[in-house]
PDB file of N, CA and C in Angstrom:
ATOM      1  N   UNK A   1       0.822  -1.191   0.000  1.00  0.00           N
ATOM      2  CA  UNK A   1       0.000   0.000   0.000  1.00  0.00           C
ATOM      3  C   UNK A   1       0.868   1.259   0.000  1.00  0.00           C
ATOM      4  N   UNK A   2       1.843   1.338   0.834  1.00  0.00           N
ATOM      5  CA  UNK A   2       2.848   2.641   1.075  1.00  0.00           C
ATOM      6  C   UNK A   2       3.251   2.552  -0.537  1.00  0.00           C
ATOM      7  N   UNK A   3       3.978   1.576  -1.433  1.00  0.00           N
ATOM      8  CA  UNK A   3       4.331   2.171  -2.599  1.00  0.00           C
ATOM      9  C   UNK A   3       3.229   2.354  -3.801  1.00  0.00           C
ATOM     10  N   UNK A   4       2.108   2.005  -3.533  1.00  0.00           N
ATOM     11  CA  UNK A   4       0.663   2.579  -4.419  1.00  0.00           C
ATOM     12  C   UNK A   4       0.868   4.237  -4.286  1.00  0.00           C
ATOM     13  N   UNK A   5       0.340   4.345  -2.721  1.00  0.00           N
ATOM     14  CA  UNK A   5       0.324   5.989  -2.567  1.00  0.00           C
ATOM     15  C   UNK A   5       1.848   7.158  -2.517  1.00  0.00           C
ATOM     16  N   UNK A   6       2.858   6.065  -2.643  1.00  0.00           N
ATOM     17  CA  UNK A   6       4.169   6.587  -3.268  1.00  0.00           C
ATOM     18  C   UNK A   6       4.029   6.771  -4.930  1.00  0.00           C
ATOM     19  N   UNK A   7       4.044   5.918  -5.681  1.00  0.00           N
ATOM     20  CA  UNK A   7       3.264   6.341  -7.307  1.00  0.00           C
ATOM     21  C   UNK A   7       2.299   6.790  -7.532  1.00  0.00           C
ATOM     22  N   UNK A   8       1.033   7.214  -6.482  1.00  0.00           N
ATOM     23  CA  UNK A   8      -0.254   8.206  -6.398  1.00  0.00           C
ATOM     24  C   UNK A   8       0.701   9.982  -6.812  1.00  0.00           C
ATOM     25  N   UNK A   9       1.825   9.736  -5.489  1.00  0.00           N
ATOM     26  CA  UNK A   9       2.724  10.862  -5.417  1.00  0.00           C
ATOM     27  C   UNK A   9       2.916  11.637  -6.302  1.00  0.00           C
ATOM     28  N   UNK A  10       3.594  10.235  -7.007  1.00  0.00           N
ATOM     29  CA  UNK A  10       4.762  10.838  -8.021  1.00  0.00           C
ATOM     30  C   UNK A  10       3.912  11.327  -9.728  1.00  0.00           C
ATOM     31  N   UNK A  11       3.059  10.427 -10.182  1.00  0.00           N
ATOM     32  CA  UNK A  11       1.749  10.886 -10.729  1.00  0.00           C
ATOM     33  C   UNK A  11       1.229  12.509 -10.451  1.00  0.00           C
ATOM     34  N   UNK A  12       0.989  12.683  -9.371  1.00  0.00           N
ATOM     35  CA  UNK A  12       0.501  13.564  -9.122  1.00  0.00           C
ATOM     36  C   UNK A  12       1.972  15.146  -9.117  1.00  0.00           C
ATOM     37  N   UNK A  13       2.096  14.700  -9.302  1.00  0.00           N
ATOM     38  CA  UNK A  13       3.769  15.650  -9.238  1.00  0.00           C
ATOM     39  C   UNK A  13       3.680  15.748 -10.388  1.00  0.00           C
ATOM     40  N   UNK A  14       3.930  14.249 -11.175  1.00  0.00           N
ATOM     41  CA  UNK A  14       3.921  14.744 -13.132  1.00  0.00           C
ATOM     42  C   UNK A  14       3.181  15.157 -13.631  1.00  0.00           C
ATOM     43  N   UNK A  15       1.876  15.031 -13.029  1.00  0.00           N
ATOM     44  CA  UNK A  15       0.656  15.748 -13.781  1.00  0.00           C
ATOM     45  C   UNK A  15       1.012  17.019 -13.559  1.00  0.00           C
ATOM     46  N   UNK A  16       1.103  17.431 -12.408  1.00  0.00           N
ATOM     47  CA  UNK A  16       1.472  19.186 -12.320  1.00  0.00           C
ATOM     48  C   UNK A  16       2.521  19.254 -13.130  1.00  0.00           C
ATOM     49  N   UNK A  17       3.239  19.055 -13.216  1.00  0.00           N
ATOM     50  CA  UNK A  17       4.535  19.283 -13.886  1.00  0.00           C
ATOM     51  C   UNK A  17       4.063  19.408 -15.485  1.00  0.00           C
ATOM     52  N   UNK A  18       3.585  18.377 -16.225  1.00  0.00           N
ATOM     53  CA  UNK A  18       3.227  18.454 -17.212  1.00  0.00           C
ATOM     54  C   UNK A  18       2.310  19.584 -17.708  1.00  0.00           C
ATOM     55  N   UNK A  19       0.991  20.325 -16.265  1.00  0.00           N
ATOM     56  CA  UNK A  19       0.104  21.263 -16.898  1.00  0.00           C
ATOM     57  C   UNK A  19       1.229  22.675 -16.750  1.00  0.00           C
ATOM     58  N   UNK A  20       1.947  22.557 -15.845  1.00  0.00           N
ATOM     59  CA  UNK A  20       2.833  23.667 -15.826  1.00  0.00           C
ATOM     60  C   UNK A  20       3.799  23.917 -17.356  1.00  0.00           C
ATOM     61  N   UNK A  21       4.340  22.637 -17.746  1.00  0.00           N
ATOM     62  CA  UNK A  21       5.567  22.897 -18.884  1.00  0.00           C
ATOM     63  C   UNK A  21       4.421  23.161 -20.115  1.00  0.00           C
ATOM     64  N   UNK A  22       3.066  22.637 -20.523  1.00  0.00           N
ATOM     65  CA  UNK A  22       2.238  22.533 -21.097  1.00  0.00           C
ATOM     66  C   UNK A  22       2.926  22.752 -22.472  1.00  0.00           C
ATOM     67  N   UNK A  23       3.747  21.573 -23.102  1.00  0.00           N
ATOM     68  CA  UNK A  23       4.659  21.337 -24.106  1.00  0.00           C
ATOM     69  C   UNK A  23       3.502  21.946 -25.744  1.00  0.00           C
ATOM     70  N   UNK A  24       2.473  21.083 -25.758  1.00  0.00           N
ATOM     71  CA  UNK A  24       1.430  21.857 -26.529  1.00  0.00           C
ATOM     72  C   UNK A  24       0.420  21.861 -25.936  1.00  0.00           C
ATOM     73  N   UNK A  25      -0.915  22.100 -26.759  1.00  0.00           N
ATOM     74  CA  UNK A  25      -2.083  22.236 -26.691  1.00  0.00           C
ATOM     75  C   UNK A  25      -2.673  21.559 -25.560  1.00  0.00           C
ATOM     76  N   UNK A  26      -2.449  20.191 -25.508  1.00  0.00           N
ATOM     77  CA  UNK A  26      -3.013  18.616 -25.452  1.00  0.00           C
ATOM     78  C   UNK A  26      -2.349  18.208 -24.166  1.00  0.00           C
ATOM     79  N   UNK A  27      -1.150  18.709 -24.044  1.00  0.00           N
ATOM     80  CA  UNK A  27      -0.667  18.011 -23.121  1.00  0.00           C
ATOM     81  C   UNK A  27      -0.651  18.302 -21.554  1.00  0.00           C
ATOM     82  N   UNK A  28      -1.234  19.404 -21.540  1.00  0.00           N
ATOM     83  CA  UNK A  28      -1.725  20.091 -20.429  1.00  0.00           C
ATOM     84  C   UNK A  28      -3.009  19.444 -19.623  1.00  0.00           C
ATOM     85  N   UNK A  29      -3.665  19.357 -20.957  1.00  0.00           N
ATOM     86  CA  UNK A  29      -5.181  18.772 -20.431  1.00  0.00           C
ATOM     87  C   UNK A  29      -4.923  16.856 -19.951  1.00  0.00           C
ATOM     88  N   UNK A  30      -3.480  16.117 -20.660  1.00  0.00           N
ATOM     89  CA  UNK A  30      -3.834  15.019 -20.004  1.00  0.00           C
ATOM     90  C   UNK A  30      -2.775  14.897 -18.773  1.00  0.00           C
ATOM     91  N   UNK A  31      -2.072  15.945 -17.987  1.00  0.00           N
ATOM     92  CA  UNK A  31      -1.617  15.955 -17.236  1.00  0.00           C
ATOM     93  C   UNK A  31      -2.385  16.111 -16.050  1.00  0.00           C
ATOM     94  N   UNK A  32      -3.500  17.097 -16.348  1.00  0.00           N
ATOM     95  CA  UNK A  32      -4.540  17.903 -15.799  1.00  0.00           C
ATOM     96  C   UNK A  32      -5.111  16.660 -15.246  1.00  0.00           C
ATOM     97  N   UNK A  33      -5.510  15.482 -15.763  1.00  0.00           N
ATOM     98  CA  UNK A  33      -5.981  14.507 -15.737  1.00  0.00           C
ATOM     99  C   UNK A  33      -5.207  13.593 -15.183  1.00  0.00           C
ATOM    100  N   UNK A  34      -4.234  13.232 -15.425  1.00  0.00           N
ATOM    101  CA  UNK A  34      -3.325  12.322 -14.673  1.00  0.00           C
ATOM    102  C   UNK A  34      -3.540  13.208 -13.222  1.00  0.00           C
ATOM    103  N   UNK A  35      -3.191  14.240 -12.724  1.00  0.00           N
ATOM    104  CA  UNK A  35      -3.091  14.797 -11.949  1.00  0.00           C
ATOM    105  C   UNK A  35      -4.272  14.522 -10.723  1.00  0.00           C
ATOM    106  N   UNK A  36      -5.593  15.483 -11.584  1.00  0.00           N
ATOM    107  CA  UNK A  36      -6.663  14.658 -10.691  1.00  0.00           C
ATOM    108  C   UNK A  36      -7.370  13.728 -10.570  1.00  0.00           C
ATOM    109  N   UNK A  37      -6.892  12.558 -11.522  1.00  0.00           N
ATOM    110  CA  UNK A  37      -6.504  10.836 -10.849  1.00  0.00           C
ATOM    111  C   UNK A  37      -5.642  11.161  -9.901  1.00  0.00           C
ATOM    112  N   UNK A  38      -4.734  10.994  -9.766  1.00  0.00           N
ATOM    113  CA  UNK A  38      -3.600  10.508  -8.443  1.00  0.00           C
ATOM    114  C   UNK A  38      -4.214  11.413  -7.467  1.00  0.00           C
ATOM    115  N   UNK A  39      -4.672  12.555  -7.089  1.00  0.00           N
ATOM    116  CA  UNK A  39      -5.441  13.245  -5.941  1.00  0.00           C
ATOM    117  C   UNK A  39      -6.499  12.487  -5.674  1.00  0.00           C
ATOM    118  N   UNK A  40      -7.453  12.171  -6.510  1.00  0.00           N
ATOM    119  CA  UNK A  40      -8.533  11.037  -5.846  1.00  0.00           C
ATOM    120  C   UNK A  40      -8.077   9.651  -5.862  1.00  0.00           C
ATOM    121  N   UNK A  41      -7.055   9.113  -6.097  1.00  0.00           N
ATOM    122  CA  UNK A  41      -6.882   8.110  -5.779  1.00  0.00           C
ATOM    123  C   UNK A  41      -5.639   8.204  -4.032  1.00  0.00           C
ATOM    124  N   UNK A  42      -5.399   8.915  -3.392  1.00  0.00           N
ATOM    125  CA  UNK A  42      -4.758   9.345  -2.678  1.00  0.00           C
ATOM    126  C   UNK A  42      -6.038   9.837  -1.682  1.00  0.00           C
ATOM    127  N   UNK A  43      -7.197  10.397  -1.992  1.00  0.00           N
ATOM    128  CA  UNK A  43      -8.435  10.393  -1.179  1.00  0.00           C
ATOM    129  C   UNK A  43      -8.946   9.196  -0.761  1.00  0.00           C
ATOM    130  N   UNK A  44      -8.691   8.597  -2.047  1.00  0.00           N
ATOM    131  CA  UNK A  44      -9.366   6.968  -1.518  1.00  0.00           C
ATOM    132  C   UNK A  44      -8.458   6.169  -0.780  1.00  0.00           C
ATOM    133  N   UNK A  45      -6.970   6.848  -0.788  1.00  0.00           N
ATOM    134  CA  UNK A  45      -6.595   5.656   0.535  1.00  0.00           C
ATOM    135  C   UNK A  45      -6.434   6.316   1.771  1.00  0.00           C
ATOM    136  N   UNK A  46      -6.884   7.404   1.463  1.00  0.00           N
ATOM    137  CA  UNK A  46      -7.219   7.869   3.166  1.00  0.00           C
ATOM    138  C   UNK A  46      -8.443   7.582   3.823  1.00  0.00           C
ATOM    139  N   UNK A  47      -9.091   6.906   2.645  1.00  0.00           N
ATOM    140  CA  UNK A  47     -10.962   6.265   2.845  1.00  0.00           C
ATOM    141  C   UNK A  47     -11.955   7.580   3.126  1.00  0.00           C
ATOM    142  N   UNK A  48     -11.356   8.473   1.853  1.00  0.00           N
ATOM    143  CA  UNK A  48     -12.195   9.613   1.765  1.00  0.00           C
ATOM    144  C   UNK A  48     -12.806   9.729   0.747  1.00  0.00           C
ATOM    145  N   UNK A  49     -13.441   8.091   0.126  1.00  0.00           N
ATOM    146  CA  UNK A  49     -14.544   7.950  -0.886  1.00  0.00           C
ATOM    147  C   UNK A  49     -15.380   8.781  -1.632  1.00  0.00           C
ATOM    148  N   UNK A  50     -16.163   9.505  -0.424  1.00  0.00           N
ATOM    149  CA  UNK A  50     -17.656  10.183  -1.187  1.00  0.00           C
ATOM    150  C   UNK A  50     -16.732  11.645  -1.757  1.00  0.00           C
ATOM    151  N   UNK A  51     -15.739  12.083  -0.800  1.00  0.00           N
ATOM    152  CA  UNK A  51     -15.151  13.067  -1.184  1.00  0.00           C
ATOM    153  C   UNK A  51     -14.190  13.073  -2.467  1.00  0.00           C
ATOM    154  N   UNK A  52     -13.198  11.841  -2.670  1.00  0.00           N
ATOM    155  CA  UNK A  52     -12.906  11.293  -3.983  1.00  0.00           C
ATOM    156  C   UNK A  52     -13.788  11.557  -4.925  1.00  0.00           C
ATOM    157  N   UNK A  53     -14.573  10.624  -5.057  1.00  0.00           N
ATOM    158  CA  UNK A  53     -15.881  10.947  -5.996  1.00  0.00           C
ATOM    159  C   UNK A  53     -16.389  12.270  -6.714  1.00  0.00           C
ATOM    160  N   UNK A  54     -16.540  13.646  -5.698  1.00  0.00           N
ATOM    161  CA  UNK A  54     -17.058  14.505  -5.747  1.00  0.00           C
ATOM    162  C   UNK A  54     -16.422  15.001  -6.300  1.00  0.00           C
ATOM    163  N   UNK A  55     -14.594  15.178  -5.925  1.00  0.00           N
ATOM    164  CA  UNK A  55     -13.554  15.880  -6.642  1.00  0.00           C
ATOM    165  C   UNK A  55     -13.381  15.501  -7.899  1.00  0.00           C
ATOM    166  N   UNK A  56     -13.515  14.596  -8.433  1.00  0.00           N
ATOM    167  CA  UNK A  56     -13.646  13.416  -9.514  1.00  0.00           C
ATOM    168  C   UNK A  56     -14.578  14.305 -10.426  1.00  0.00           C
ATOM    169  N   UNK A  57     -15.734  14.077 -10.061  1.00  0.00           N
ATOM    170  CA  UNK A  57     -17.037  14.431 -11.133  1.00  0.00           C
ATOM    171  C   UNK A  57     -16.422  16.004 -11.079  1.00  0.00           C
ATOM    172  N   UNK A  58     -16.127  16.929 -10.144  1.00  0.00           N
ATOM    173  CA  UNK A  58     -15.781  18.026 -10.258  1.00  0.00           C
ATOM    174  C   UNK A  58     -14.978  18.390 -11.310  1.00  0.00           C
ATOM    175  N   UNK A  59     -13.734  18.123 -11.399  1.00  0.00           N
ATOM    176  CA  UNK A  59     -12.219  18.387 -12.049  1.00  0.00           C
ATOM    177  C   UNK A  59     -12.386  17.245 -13.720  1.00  0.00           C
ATOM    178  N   UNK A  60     -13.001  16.360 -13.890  1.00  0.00           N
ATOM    179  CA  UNK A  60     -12.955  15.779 -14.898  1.00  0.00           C
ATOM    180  C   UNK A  60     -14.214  16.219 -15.769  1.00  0.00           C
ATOM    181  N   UNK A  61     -15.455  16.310 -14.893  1.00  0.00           N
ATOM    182  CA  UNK A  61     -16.652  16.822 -15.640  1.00  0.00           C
ATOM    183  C   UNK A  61     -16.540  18.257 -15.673  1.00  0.00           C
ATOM    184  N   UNK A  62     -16.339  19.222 -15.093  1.00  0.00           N
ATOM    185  CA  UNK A  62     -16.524  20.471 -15.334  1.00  0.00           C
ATOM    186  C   UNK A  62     -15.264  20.675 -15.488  1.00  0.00           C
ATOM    187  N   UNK A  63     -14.378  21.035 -14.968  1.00  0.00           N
ATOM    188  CA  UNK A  63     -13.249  21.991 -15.624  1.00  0.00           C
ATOM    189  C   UNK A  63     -12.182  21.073 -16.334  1.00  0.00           C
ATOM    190  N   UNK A  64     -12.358  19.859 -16.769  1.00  0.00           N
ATOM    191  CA  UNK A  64     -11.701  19.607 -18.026  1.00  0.00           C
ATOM    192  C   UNK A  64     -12.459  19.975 -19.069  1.00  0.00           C
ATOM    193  N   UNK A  65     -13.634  20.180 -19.267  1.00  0.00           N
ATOM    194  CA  UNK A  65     -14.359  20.955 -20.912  1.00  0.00           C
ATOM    195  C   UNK A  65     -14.372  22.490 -20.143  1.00  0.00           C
ATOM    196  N   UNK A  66     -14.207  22.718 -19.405  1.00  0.00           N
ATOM    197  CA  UNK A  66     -13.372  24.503 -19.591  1.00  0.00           C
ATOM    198  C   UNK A  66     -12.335  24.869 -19.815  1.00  0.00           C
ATOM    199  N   UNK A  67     -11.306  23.690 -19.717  1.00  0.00           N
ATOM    200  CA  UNK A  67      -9.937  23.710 -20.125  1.00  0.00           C
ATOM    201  C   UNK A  67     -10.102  23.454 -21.703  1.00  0.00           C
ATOM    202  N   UNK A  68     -10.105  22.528 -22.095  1.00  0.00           N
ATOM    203  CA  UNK A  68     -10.655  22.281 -23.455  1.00  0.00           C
ATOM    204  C   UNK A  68     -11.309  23.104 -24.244  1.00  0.00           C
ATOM    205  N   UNK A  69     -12.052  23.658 -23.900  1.00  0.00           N
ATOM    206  CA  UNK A  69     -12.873  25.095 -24.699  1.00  0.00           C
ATOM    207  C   UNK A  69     -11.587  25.793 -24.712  1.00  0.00           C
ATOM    208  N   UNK A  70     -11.255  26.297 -24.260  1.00  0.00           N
ATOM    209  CA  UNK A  70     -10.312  27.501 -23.419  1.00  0.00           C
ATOM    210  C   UNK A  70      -9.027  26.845 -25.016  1.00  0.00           C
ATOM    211  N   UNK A  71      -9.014  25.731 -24.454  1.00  0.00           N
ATOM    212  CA  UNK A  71      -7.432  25.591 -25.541  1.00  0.00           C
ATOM    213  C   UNK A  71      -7.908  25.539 -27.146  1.00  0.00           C
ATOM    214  N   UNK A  72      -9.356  25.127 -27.120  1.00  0.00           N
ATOM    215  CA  UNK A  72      -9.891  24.988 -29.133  1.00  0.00           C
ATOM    216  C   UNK A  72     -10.188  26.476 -29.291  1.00  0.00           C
ATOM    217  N   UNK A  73     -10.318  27.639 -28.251  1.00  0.00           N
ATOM    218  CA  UNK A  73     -10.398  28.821 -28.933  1.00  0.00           C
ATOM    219  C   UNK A  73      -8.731  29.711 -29.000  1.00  0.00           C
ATOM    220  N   UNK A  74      -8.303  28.937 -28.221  1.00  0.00           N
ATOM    221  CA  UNK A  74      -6.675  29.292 -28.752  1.00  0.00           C
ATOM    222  C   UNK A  74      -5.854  28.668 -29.317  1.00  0.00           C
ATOM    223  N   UNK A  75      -6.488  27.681 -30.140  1.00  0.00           N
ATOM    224  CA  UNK A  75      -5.803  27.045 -31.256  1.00  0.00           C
ATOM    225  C   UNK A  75      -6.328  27.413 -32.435  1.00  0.00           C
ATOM    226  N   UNK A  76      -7.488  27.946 -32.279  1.00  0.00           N
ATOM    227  CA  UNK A  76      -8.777  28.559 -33.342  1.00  0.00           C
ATOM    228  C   UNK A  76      -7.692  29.683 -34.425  1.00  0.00           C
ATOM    229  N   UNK A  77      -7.747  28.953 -35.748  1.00  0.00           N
ATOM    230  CA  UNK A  77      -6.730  29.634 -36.535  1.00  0.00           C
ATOM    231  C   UNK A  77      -7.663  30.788 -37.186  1.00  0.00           C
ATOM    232  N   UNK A  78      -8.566  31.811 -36.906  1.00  0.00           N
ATOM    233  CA  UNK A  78      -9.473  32.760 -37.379  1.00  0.00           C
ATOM    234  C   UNK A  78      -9.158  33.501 -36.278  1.00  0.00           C
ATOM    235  N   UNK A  79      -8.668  33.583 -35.052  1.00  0.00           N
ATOM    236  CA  UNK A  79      -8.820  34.282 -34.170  1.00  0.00           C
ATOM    237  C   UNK A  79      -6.729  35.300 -34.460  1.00  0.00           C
ATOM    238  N   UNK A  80      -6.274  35.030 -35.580  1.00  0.00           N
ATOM    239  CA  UNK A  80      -4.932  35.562 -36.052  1.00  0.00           C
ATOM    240  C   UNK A  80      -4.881  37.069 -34.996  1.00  0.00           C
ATOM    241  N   UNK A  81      -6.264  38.307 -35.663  1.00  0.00           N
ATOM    242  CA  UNK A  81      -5.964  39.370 -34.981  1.00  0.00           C
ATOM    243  C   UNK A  81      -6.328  39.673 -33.594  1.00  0.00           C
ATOM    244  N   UNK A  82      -6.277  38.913 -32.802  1.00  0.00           N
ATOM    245  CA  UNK A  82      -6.106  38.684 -31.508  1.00  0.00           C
ATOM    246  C   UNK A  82      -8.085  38.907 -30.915  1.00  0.00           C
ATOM    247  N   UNK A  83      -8.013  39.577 -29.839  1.00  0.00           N
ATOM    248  CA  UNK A  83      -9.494  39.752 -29.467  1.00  0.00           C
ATOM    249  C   UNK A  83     -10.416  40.448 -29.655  1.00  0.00           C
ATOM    250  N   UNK A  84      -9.905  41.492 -30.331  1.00  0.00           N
ATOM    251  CA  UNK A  84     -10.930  42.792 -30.446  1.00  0.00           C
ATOM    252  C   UNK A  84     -11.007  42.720 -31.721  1.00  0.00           C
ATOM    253  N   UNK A  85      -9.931  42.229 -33.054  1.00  0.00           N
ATOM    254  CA  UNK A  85      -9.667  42.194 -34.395  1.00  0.00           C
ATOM    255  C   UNK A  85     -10.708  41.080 -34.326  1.00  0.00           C
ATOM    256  N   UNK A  86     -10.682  39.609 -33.541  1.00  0.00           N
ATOM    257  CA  UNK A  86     -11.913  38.851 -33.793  1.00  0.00           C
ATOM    258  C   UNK A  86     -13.455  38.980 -34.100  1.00  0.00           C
ATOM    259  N   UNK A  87     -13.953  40.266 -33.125  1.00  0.00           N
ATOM    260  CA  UNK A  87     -14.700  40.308 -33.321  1.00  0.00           C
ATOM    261  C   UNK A  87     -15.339  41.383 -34.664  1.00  0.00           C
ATOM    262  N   UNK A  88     -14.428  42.055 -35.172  1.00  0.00           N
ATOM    263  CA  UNK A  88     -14.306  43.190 -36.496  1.00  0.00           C
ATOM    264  C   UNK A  88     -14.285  41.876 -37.590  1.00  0.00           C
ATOM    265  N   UNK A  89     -14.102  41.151 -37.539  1.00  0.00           N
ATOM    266  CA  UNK A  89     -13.955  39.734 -38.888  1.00  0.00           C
ATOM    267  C   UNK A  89     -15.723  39.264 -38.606  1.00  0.00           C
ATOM    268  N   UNK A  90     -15.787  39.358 -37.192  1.00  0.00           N
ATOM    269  CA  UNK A  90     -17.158  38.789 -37.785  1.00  0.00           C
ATOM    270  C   UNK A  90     -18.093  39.158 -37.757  1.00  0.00           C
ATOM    271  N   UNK A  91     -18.235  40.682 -37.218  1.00  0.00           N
ATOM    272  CA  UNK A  91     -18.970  41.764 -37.216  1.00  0.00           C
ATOM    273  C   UNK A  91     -18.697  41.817 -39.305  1.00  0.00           C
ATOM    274  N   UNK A  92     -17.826  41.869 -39.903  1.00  0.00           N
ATOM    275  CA  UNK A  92     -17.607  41.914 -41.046  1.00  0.00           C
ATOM    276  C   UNK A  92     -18.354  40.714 -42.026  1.00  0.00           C
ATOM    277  N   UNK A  93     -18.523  39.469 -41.845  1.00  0.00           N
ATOM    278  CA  UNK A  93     -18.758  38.746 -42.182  1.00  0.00           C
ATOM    279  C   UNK A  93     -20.540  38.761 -42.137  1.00  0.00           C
ATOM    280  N   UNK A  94     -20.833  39.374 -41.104  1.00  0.00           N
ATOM    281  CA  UNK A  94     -23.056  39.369 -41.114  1.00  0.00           C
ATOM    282  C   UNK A  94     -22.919  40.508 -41.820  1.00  0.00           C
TER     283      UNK A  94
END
């Protein structure tokens, strides 16, 4: 059990590590994820189940598709003249 929640650790270290270096787009979001796996799995061996769970549906259902939005509108190749030029293209376009 001590070396499960020793690789819960270290998981959880690379996931941060990975959303921090965030090499591209993509790789942020599955660090993000590795990350809060090893936090709820580190809840669950403290036998903090319902709370696991909650953090779980939290961090994977909601703010991984806000992360995800967040990165397809900054990969979004129309958005070139930044934020205010975005909206003059499509104020231009109706």
């Amino acid at each position: 059990m001590t070396y499960f929640v020793l690789f819960l650790g270290l998981c959880f270290v690379l996931g941060g590590l990975a959303v921090a270096s965030n090499t591209s787009l993509y790789s942020g979001e599955v660090g993000f994820m590795l990350a809060s796996l090893a936090g709820c799995g580190w809840l669950l061996s403290l036998g903090v189940s319902f709370m696991s769970l909650v953090l779980f549906m939290v961090y994977l259902g909601g703010m991984s598709v806000d992360y995800v939005y967040s990165l397809s509108l900054v990969a979004d190749p129309s958005q070139r003249l930044g934020g205010i030029g975005c909206y003059g293209v499509e104020l231009g376009l109706v």
